[in-house]
Protein backbone atom coordinates (compact mmCIF):
# COMPACT_ATOMS: atom_id res chain seq x y z
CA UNK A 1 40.90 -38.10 -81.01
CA UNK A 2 41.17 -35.19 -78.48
CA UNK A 3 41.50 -31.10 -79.15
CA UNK A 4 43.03 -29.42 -75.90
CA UNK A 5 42.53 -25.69 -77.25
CA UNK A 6 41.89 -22.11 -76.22
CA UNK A 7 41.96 -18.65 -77.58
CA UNK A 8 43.58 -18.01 -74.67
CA UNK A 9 47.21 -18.76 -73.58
CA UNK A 10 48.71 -19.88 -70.71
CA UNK A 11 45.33 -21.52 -69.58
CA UNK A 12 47.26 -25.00 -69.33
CA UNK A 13 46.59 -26.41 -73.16
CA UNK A 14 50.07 -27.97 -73.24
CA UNK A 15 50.07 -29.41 -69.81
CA UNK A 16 47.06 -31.17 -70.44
CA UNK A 17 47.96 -32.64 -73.54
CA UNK A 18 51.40 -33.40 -72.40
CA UNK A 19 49.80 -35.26 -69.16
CA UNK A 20 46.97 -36.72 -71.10
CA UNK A 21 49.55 -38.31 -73.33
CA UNK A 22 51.83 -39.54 -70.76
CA UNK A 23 48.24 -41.04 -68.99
CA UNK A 24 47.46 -42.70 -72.07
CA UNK A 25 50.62 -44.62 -72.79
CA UNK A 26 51.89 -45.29 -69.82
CA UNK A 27 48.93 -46.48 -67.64
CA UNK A 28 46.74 -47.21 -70.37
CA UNK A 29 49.36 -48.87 -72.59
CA UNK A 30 47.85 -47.24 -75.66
CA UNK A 31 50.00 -45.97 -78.51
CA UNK A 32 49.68 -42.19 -78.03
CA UNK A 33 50.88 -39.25 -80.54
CA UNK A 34 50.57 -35.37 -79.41
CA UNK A 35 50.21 -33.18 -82.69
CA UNK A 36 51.35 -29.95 -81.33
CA UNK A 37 49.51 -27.19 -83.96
CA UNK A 38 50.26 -24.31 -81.63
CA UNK A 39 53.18 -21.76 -82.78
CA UNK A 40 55.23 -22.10 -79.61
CA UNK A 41 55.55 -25.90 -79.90
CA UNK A 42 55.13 -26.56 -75.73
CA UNK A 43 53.83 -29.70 -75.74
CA UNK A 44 56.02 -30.99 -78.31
CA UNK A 45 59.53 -29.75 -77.10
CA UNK A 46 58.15 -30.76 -73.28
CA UNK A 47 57.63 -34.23 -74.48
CA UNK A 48 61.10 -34.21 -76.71
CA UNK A 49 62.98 -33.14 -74.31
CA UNK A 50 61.61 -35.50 -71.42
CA UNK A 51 61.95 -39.06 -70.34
CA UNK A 52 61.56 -41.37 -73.26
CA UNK A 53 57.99 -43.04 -72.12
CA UNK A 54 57.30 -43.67 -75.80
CA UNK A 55 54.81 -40.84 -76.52
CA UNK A 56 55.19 -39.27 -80.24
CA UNK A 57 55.58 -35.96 -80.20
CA UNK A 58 55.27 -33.38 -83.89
CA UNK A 59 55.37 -30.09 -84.75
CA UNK A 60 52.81 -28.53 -87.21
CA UNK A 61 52.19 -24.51 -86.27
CA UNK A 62 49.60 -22.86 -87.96
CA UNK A 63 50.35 -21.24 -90.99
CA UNK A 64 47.24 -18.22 -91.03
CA UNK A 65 48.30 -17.13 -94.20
CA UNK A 66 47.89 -20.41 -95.87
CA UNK A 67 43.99 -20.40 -94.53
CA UNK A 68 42.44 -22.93 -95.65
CA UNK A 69 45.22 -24.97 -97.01
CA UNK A 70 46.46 -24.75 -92.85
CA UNK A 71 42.95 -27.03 -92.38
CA UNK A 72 43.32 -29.61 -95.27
CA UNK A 73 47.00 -29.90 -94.18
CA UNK A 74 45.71 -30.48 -90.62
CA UNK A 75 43.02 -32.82 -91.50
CA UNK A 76 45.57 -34.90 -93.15
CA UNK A 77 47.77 -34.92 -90.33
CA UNK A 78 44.96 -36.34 -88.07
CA UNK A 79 43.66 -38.94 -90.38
CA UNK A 80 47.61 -40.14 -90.56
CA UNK A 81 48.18 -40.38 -86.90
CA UNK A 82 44.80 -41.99 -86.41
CA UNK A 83 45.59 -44.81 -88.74
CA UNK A 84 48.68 -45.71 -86.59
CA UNK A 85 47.97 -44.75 -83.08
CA UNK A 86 45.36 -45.67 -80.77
CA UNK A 87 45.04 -42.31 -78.81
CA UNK A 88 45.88 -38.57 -81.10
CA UNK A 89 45.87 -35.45 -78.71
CA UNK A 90 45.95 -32.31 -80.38
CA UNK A 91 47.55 -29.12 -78.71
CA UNK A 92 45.86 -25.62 -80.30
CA UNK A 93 45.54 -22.14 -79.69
CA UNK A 94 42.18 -20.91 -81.32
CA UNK A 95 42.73 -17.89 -83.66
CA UNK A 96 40.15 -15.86 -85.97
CA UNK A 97 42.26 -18.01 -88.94
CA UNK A 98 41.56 -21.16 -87.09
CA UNK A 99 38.38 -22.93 -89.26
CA UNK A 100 35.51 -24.40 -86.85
CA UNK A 101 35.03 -27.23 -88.89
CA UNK A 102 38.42 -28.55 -88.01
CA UNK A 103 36.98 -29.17 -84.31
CA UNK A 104 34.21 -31.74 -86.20
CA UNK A 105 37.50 -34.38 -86.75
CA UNK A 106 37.33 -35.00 -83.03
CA UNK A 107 36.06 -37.13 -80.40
CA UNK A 108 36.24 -34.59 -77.43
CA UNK A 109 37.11 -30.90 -77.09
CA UNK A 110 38.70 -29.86 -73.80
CA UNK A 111 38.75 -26.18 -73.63
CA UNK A 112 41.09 -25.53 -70.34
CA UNK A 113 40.48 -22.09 -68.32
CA UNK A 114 41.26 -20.44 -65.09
CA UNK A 115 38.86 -18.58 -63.40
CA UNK A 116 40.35 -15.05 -63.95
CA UNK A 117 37.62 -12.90 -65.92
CA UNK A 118 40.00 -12.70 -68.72
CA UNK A 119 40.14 -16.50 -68.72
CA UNK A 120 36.32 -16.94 -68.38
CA UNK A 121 35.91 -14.45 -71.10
CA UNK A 122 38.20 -15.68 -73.74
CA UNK A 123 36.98 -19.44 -72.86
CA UNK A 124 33.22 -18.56 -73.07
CA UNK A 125 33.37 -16.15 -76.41
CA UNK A 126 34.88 -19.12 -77.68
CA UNK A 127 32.25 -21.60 -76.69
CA UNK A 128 29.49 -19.00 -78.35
CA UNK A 129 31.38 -18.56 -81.65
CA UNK A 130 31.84 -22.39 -82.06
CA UNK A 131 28.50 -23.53 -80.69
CA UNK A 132 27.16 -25.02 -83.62
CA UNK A 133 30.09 -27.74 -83.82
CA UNK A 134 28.82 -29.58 -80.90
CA UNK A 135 24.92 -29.17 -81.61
CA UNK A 136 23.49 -32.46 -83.13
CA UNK A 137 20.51 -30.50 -84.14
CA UNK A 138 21.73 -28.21 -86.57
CA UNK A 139 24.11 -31.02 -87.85
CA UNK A 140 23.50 -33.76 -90.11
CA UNK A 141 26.85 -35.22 -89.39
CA UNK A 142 27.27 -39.04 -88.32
CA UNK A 143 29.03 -37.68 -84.86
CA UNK A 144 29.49 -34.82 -82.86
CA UNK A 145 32.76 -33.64 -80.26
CA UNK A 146 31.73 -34.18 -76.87
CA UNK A 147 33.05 -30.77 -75.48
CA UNK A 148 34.25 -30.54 -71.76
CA UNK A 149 35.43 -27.33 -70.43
CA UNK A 150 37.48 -27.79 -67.40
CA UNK A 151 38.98 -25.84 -64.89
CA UNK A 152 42.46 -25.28 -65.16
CA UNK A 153 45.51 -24.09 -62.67
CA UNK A 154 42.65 -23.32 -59.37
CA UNK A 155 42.06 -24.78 -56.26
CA UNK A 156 38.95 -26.57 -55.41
CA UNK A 157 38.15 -24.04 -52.81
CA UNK A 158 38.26 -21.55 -56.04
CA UNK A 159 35.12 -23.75 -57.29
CA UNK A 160 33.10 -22.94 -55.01
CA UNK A 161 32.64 -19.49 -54.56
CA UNK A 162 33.92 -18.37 -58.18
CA UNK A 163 32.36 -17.22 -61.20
CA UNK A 164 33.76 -20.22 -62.80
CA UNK A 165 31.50 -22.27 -60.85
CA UNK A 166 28.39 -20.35 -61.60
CA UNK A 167 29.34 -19.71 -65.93
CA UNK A 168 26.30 -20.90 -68.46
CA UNK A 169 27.35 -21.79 -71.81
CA UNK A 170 25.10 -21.93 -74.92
CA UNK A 171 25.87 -25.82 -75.50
């Protein structure tokens, strides 16, 4: 089970997931769904509307004003798809509405950014505010998300001399 999510848009959430998908079932040969919770539906319509590789693609935007019921809805969704497919990628933007504990239903938590400072901003306030989901510490949960935050849309020569290169996270 995999979260591709930001606070941020157009950091690359959906072409990750999309590409992630496509890795999984083609070369992998592993039954693959993409639950698409963001409100613009990318990675779902992408996937609809290309070649039929035999990824499933659905549609579940967040509804903020439902809160919490938006979470158990979500929850539900995940524990479905896992029962019947081998590999669930989830495609998210992060809002204030969005509940933390919905990350702790994962595996691993790619958080895509670029290495503009709006990027590195919105990507790193996010880490801090969500910290405590991938500390084993402060959790008596069976498992914790292995978070990876990866560089999105640069070029390596971008790595080396760029802030992104040089960012400490809390986790």
């Amino acid at each position: 089970k995999i979260i591709v999510v930001n606070q941020k848009g157009g950091v690359g959430k959906s072409t990750i997931s999309v590409n992630l998908a496509a890795w999984f079932r083609v070369i992998q040969d592993r039954s693959t769904i993409v639950l698409d919770y963001d409100p613009h539906g990318s990675s779902s319509t992408w996937l609809t509307d290309a070649k039929e590789i035999g990824v499933i693609a659905q549609h579940h935007p967040i509804d903020e004003a439902g809160g919490r019921r938006w979470l158990l809805t979500a929850r539900t969704l995940l524990r479905r798809a896992t029962e019947v497919h081998d590999v669930v990628i989830a495609d998210l933007t992060w809002t204030a509405h969005t509940d933390p504990e919905f990350l702790l239903g994962f595996d691993l938590v790619l958080v895509p950014s670029g290495v503009s400072e709006i990027e590195l901003a919105a990507t790193t306030g996010f880490v801090e505010r969500n910290g405590w989901v991938f500390d084993q510490k402060n959790r008596q949960l069976n498992a914790v998300p292995t978070l990876v935050i990866c560089p999105s849309r640069i070029k390596s020569e971008q790595m080396l001399d760029h802030a992104f290169g040089q960012a400490r996270f809390n986790v």
